[in-house]
PDB file of N, CA and C in Angstrom:
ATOM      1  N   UNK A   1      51.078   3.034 134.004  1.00  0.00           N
ATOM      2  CA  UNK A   1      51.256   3.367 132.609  1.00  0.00           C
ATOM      3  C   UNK A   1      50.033   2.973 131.762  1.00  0.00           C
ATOM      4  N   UNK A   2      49.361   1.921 131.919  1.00  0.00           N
ATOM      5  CA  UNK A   2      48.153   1.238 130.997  1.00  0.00           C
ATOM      6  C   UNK A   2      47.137   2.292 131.444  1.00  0.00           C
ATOM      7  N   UNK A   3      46.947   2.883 132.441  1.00  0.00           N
ATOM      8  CA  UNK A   3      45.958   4.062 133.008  1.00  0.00           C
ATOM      9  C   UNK A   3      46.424   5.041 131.890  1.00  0.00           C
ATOM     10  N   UNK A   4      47.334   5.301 132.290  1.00  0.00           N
ATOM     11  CA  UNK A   4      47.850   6.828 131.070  1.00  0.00           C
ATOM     12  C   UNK A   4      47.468   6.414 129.931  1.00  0.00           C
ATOM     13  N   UNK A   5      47.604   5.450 129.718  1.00  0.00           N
ATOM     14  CA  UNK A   5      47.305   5.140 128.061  1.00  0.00           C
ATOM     15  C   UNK A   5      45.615   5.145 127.769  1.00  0.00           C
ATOM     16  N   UNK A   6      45.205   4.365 128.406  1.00  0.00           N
ATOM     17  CA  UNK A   6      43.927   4.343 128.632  1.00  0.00           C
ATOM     18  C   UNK A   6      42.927   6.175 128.199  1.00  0.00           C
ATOM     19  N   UNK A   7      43.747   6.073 129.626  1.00  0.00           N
ATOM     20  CA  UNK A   7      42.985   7.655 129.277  1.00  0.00           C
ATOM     21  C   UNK A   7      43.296   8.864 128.453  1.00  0.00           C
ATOM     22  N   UNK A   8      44.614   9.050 127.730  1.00  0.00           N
ATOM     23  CA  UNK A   8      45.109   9.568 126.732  1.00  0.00           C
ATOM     24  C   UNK A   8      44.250   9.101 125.343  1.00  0.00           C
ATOM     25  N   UNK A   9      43.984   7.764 125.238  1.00  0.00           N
ATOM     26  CA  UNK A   9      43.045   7.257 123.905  1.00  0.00           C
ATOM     27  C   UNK A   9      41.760   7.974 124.041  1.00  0.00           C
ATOM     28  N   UNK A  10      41.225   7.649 125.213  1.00  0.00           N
ATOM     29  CA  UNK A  10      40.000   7.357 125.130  1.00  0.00           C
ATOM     30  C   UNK A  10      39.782   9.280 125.446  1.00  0.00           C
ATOM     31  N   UNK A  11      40.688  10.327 125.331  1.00  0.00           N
ATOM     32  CA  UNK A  11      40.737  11.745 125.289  1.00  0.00           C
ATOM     33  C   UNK A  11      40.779  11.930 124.272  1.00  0.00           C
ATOM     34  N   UNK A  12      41.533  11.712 123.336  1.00  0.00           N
ATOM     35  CA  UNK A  12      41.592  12.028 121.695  1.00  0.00           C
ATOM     36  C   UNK A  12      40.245  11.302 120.971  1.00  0.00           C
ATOM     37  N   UNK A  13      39.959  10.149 121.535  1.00  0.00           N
ATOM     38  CA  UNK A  13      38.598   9.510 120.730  1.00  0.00           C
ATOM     39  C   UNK A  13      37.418  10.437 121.237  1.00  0.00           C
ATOM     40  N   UNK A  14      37.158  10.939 122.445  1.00  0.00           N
ATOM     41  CA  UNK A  14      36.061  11.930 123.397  1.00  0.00           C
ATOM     42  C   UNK A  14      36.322  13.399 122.033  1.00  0.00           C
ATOM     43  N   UNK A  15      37.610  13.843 121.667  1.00  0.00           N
ATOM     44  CA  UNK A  15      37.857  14.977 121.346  1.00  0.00           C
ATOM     45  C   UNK A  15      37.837  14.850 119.706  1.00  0.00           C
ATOM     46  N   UNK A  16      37.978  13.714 118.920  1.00  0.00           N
ATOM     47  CA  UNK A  16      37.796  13.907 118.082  1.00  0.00           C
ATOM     48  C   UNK A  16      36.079  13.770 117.082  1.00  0.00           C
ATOM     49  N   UNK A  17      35.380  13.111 118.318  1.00  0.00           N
ATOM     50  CA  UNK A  17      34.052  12.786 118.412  1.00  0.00           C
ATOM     51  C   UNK A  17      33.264  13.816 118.315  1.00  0.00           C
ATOM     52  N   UNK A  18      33.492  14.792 119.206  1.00  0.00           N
ATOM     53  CA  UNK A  18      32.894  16.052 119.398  1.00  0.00           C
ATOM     54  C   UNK A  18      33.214  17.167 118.163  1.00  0.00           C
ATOM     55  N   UNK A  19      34.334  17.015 117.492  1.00  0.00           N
ATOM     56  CA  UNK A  19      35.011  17.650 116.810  1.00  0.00           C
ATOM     57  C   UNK A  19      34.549  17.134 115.336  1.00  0.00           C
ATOM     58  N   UNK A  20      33.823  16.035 115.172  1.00  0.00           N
ATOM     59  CA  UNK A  20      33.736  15.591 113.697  1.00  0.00           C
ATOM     60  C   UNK A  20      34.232  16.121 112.406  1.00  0.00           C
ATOM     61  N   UNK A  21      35.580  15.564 112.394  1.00  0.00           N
ATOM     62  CA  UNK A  21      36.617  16.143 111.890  1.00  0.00           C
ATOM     63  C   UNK A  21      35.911  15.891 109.790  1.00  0.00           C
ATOM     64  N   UNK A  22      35.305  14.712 109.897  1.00  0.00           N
ATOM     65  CA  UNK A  22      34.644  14.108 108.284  1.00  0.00           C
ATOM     66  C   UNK A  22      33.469  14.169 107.919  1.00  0.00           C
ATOM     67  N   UNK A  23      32.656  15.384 109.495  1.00  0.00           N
ATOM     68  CA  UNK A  23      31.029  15.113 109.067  1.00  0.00           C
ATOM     69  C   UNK A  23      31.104  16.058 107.887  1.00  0.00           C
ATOM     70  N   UNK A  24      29.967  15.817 106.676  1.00  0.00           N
ATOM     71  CA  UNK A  24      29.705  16.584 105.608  1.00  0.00           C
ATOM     72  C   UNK A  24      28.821  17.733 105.949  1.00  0.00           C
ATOM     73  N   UNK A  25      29.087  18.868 105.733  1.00  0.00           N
ATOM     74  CA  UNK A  25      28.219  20.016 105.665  1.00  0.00           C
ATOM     75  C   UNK A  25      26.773  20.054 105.303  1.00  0.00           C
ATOM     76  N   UNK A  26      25.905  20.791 105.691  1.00  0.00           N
ATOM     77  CA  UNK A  26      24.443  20.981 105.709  1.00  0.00           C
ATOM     78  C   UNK A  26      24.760  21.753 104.360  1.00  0.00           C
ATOM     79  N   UNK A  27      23.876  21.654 103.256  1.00  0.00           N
ATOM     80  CA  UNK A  27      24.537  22.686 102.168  1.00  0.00           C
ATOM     81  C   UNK A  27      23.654  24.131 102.683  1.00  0.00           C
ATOM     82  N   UNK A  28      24.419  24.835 101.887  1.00  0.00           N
ATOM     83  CA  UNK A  28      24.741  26.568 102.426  1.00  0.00           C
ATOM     84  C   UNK A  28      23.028  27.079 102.285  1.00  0.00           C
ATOM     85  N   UNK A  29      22.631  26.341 101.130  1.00  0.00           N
ATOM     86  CA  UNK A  29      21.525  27.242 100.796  1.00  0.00           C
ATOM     87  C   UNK A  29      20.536  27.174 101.532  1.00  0.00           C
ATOM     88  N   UNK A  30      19.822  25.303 102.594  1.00  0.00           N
ATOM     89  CA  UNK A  30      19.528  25.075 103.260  1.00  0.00           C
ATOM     90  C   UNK A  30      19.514  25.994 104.502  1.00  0.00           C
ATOM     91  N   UNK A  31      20.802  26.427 105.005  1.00  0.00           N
ATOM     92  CA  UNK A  31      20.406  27.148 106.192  1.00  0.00           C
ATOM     93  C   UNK A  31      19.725  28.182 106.390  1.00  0.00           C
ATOM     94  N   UNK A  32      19.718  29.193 105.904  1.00  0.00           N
ATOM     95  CA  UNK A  32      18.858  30.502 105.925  1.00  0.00           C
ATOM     96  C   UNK A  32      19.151  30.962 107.253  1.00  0.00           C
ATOM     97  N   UNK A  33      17.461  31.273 107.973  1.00  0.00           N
ATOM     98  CA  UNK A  33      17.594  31.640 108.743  1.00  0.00           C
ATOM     99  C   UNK A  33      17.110  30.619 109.916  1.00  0.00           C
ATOM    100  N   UNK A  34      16.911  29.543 109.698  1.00  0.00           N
ATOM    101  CA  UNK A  34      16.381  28.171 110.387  1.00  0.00           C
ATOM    102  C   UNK A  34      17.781  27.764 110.864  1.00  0.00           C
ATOM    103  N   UNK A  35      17.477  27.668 112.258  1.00  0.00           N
ATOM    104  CA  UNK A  35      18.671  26.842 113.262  1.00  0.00           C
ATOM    105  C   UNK A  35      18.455  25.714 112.983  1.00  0.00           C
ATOM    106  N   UNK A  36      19.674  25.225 112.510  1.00  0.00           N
ATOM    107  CA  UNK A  36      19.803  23.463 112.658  1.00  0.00           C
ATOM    108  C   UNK A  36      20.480  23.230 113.923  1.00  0.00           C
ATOM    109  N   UNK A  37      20.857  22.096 113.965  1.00  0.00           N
ATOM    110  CA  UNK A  37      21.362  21.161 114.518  1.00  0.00           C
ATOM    111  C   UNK A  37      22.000  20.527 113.791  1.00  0.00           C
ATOM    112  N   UNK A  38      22.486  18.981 114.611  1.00  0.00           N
ATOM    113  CA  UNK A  38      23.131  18.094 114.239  1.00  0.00           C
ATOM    114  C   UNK A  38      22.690  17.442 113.233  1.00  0.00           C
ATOM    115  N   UNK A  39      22.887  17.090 112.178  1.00  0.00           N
ATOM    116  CA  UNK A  39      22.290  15.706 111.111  1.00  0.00           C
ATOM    117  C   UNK A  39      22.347  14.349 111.423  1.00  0.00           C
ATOM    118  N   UNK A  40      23.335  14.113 112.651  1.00  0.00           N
ATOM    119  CA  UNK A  40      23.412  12.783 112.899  1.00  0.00           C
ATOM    120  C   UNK A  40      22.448  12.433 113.824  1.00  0.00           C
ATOM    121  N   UNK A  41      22.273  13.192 114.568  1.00  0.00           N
ATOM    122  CA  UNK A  41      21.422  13.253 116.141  1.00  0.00           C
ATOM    123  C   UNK A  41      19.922  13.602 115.094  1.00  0.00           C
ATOM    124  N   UNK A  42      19.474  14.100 114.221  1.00  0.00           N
ATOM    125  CA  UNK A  42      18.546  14.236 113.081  1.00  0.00           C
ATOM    126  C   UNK A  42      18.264  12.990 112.460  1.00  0.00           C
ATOM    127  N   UNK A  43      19.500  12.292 112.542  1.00  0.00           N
ATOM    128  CA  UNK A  43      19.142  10.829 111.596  1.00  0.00           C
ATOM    129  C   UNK A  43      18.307  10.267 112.722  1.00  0.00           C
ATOM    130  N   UNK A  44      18.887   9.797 113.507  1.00  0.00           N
ATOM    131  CA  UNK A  44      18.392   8.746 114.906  1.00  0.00           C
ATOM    132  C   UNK A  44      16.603   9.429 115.388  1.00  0.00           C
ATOM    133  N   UNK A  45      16.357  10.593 115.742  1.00  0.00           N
ATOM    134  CA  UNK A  45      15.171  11.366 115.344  1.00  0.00           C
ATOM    135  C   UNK A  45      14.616  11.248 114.777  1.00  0.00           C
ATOM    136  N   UNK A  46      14.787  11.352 113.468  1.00  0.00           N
ATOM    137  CA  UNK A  46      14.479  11.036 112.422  1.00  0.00           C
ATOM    138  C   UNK A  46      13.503   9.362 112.146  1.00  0.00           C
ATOM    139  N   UNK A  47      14.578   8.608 112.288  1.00  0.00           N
ATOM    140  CA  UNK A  47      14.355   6.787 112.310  1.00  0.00           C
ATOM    141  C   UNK A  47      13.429   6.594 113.038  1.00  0.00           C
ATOM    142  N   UNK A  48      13.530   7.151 114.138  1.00  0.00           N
ATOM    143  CA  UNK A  48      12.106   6.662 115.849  1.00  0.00           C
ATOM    144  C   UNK A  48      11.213   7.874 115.341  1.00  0.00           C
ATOM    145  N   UNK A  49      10.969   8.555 115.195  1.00  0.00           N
ATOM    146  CA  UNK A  49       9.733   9.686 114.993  1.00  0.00           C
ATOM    147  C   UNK A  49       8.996   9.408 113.663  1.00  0.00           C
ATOM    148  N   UNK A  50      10.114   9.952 112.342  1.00  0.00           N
ATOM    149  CA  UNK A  50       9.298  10.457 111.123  1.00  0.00           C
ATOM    150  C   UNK A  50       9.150   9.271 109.966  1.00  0.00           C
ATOM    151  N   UNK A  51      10.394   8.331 110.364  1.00  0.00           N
ATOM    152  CA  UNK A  51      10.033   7.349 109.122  1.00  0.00           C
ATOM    153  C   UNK A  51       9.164   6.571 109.284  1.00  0.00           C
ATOM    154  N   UNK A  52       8.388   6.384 110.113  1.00  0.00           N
ATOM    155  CA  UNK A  52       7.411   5.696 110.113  1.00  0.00           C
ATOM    156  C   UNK A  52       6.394   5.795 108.680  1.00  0.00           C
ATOM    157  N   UNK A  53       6.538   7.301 108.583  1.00  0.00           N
ATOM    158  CA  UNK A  53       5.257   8.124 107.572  1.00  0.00           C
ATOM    159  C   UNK A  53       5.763   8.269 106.341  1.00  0.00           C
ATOM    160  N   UNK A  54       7.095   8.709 106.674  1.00  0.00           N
ATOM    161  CA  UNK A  54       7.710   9.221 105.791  1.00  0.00           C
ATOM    162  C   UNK A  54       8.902   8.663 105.399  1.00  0.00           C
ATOM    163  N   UNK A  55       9.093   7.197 105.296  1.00  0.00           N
ATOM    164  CA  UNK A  55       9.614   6.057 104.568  1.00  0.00           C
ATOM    165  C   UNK A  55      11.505   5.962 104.999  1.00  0.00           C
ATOM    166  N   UNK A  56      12.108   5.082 105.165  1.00  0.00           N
ATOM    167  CA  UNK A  56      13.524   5.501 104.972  1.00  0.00           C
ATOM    168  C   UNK A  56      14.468   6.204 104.208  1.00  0.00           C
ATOM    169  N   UNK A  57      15.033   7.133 104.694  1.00  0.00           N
ATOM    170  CA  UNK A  57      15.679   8.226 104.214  1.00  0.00           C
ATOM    171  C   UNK A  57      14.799   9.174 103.836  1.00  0.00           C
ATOM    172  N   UNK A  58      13.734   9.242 104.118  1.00  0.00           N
ATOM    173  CA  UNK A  58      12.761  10.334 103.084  1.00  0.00           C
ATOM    174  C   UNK A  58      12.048   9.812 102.196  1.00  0.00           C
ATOM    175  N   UNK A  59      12.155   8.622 101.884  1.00  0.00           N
ATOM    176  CA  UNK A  59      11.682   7.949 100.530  1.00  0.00           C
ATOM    177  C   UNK A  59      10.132   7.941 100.385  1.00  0.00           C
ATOM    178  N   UNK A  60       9.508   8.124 101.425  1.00  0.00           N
ATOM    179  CA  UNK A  60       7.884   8.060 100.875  1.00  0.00           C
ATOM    180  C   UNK A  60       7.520   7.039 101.897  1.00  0.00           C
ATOM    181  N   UNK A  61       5.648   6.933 102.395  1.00  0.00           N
ATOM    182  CA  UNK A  61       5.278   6.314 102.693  1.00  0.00           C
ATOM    183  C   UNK A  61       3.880   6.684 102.955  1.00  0.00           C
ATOM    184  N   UNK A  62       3.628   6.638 103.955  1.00  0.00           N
ATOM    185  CA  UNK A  62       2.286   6.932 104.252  1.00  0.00           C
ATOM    186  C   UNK A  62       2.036   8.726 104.053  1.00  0.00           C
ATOM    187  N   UNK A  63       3.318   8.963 104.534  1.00  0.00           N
ATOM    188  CA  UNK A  63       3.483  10.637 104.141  1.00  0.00           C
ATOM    189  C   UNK A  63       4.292  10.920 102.944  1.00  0.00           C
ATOM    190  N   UNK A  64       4.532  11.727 102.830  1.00  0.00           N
ATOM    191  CA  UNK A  64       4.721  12.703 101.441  1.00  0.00           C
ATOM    192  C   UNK A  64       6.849  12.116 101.538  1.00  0.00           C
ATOM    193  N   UNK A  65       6.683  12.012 100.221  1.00  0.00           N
ATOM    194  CA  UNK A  65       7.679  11.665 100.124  1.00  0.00           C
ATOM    195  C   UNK A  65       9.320  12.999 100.288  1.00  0.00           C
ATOM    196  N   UNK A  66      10.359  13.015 100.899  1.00  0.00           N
ATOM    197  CA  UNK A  66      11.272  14.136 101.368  1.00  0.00           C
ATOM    198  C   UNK A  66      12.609  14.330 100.487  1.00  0.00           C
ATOM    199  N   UNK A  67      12.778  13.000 100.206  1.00  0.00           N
ATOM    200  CA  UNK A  67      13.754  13.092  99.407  1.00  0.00           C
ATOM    201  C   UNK A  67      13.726  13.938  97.970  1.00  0.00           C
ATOM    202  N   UNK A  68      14.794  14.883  97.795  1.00  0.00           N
ATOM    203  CA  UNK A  68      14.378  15.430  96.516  1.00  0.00           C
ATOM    204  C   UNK A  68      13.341  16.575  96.812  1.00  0.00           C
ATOM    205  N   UNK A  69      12.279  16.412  97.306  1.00  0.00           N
ATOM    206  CA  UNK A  69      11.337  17.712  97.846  1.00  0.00           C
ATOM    207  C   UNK A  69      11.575  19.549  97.021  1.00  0.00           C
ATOM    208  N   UNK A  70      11.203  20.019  96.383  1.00  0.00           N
ATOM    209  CA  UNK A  70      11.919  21.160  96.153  1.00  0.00           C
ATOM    210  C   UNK A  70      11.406  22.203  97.388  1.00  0.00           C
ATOM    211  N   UNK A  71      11.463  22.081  98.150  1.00  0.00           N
ATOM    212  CA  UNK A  71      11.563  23.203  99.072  1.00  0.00           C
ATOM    213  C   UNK A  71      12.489  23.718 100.212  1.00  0.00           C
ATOM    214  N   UNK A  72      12.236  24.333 100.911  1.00  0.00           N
ATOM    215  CA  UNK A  72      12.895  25.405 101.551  1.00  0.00           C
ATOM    216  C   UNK A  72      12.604  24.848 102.935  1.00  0.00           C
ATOM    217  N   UNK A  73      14.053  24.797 103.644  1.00  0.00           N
ATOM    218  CA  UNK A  73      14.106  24.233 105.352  1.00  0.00           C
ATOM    219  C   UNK A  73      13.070  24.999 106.026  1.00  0.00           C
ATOM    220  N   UNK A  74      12.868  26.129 105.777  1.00  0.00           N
ATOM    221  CA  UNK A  74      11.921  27.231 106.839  1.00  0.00           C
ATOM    222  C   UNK A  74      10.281  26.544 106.607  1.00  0.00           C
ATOM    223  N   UNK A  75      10.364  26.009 104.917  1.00  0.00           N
ATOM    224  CA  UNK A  75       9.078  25.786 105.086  1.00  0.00           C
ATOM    225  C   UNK A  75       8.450  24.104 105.603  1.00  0.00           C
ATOM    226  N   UNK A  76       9.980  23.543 105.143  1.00  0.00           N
ATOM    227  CA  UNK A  76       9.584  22.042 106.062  1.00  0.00           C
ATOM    228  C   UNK A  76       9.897  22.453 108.024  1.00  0.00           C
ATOM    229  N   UNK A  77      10.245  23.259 108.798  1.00  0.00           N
ATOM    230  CA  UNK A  77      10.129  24.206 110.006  1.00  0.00           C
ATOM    231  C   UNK A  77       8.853  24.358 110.298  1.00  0.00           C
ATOM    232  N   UNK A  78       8.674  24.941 109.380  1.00  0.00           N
ATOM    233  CA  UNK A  78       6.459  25.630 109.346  1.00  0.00           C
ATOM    234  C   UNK A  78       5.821  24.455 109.222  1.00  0.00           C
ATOM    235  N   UNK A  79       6.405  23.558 108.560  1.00  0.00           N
ATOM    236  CA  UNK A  79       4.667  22.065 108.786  1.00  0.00           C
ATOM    237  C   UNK A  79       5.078  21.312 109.732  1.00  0.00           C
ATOM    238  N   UNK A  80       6.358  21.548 110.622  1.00  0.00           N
ATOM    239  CA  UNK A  80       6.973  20.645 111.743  1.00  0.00           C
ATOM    240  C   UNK A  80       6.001  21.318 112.524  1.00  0.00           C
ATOM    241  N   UNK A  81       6.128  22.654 112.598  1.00  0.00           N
ATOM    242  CA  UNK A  81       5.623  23.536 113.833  1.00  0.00           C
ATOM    243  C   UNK A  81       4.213  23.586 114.120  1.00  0.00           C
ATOM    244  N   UNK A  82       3.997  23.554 112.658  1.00  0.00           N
ATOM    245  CA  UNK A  82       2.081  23.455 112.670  1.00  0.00           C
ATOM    246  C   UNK A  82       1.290  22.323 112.032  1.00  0.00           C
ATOM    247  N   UNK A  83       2.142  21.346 111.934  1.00  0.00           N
ATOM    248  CA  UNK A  83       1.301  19.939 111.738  1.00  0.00           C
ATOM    249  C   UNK A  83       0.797  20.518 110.251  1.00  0.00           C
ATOM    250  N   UNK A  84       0.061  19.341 109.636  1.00  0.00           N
ATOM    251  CA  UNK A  84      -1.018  19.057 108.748  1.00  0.00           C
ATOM    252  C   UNK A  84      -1.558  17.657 108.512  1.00  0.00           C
ATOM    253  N   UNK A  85      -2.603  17.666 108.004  1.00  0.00           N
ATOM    254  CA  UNK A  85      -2.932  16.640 107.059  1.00  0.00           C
ATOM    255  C   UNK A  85      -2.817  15.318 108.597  1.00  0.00           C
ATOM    256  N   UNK A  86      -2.419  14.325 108.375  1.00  0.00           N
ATOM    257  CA  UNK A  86      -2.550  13.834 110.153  1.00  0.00           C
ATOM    258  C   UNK A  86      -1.050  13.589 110.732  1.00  0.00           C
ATOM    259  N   UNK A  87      -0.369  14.651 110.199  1.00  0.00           N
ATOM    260  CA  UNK A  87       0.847  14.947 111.218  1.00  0.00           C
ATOM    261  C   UNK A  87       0.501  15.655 111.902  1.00  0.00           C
ATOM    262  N   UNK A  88       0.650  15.541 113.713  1.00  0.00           N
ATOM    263  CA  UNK A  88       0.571  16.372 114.855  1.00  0.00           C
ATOM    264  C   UNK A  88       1.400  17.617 115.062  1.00  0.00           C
ATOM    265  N   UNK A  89       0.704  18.386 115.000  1.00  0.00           N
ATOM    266  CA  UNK A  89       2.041  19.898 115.370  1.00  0.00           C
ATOM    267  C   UNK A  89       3.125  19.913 116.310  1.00  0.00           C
ATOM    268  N   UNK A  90       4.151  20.542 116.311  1.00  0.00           N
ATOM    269  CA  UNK A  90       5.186  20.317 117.426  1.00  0.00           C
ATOM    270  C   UNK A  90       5.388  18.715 117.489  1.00  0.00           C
ATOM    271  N   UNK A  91       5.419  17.128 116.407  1.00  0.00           N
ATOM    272  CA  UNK A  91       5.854  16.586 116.474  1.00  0.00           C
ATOM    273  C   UNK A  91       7.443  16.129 117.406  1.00  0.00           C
ATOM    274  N   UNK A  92       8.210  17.155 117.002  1.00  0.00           N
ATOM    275  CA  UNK A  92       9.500  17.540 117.479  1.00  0.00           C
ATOM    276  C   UNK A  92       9.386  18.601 118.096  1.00  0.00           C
ATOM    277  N   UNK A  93      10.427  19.117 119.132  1.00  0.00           N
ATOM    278  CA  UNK A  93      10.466  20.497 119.719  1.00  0.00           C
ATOM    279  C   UNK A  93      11.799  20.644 120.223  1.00  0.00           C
ATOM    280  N   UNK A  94      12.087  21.582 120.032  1.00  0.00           N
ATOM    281  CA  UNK A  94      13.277  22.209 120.700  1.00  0.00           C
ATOM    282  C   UNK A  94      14.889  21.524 119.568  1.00  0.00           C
ATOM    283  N   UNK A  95      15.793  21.088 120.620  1.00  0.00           N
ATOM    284  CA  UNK A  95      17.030  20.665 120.082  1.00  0.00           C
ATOM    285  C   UNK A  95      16.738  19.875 118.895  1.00  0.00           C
ATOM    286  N   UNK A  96      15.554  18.564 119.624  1.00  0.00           N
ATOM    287  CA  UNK A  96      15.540  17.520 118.706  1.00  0.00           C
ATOM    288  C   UNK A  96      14.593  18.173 117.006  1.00  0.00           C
ATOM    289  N   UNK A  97      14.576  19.139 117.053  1.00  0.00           N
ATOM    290  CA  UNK A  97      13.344  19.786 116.058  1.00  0.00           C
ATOM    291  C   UNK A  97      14.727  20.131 115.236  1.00  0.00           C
ATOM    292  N   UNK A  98      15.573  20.817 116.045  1.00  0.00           N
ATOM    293  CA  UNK A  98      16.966  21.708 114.884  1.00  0.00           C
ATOM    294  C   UNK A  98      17.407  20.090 114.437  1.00  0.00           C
ATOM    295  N   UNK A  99      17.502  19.084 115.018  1.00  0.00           N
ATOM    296  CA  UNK A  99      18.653  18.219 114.682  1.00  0.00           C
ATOM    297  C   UNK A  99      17.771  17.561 113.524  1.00  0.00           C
ATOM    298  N   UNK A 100      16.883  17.488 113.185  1.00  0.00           N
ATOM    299  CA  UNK A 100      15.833  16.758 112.294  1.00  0.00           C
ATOM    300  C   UNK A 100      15.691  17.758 111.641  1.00  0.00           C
ATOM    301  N   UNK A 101      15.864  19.284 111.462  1.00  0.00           N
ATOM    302  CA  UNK A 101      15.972  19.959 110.472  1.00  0.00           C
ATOM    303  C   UNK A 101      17.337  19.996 109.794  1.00  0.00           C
ATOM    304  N   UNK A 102      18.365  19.716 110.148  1.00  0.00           N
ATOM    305  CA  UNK A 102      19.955  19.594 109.797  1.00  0.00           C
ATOM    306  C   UNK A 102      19.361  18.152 108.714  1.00  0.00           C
ATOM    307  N   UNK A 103      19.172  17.480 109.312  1.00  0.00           N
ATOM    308  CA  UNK A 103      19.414  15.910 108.571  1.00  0.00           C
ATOM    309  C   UNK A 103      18.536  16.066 107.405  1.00  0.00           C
ATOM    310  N   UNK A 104      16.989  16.458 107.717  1.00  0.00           N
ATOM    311  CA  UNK A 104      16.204  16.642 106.361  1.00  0.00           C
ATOM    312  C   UNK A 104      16.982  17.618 105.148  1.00  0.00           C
ATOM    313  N   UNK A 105      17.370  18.628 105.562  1.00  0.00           N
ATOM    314  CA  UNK A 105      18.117  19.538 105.037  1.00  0.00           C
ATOM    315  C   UNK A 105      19.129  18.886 103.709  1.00  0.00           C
ATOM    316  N   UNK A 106      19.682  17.683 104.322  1.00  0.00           N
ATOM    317  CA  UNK A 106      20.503  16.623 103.647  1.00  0.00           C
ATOM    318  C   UNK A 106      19.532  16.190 102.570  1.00  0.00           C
ATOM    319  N   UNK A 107      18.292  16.258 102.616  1.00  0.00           N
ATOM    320  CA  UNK A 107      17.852  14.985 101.565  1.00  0.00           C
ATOM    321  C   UNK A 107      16.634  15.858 100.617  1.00  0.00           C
ATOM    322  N   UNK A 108      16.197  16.880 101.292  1.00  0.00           N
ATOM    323  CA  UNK A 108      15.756  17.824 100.324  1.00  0.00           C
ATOM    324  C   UNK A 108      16.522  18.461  98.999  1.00  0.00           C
ATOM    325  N   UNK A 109      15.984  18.948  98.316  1.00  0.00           N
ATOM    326  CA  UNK A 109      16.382  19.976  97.447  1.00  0.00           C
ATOM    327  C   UNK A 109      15.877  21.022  96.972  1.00  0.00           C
ATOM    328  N   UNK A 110      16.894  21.326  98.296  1.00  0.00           N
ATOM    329  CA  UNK A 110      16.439  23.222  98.618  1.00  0.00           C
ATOM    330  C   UNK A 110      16.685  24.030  97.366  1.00  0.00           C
ATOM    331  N   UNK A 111      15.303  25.257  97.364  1.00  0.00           N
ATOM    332  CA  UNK A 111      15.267  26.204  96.646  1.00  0.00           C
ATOM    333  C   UNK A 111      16.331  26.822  96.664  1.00  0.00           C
TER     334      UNK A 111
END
């Protein structure tokens, strides 16, 4: 019986995990035509890659500050993809590139 139980919890915690029944939405205008990803898996990305430059939460640092930003996900996409200034191009790639576009997405303010 402690097996059944066991694994009955730890099925609804697996299923409601995946399911993020309270995560907050990417706002609408943000998406376009740029694939996101996750925002949470974007945060953690985010923390080990970009804040170094670009301060906690976006706040500023050695790079340009994100928070607030008035622009457009496609065009923070385009300086991910092609670097500038002494950010390396393709910093991010692939999954981890959508999931760090979901989370920035959060702290900009998209056109």
């Amino acid at each position: 019986m402690p097996l059944v139980l066991l694994f009955g919890v730890a099925g609804v915690t697996y299923a409601l995990a995946k399911w993020h029944p309270a995560r907050p939405g990417v706002p609408a205008a943000a998406a376009g035509s740029v694939k996101l990803g996750d925002q949470y898996r974007g945060a953690t990305v985010f923390q080990q890659t970009c804040q170094g430059c670009h301060g906690e939460n976006g706040s500023g640092g050695v790079g340009p500050r994100l928070k607030d930003l008035p622009v457009t996900i496609a065009q923070v996409k385009a300086q991910i993809d092609q670097g500038g200034g002494t950010m390396p191009a393709g910093l991010v790639k692939g999954h981890a590139e959508e999931d760090v576009l979901a989370y920035v997405a959060t702290l900009i303010a998209a056109k």
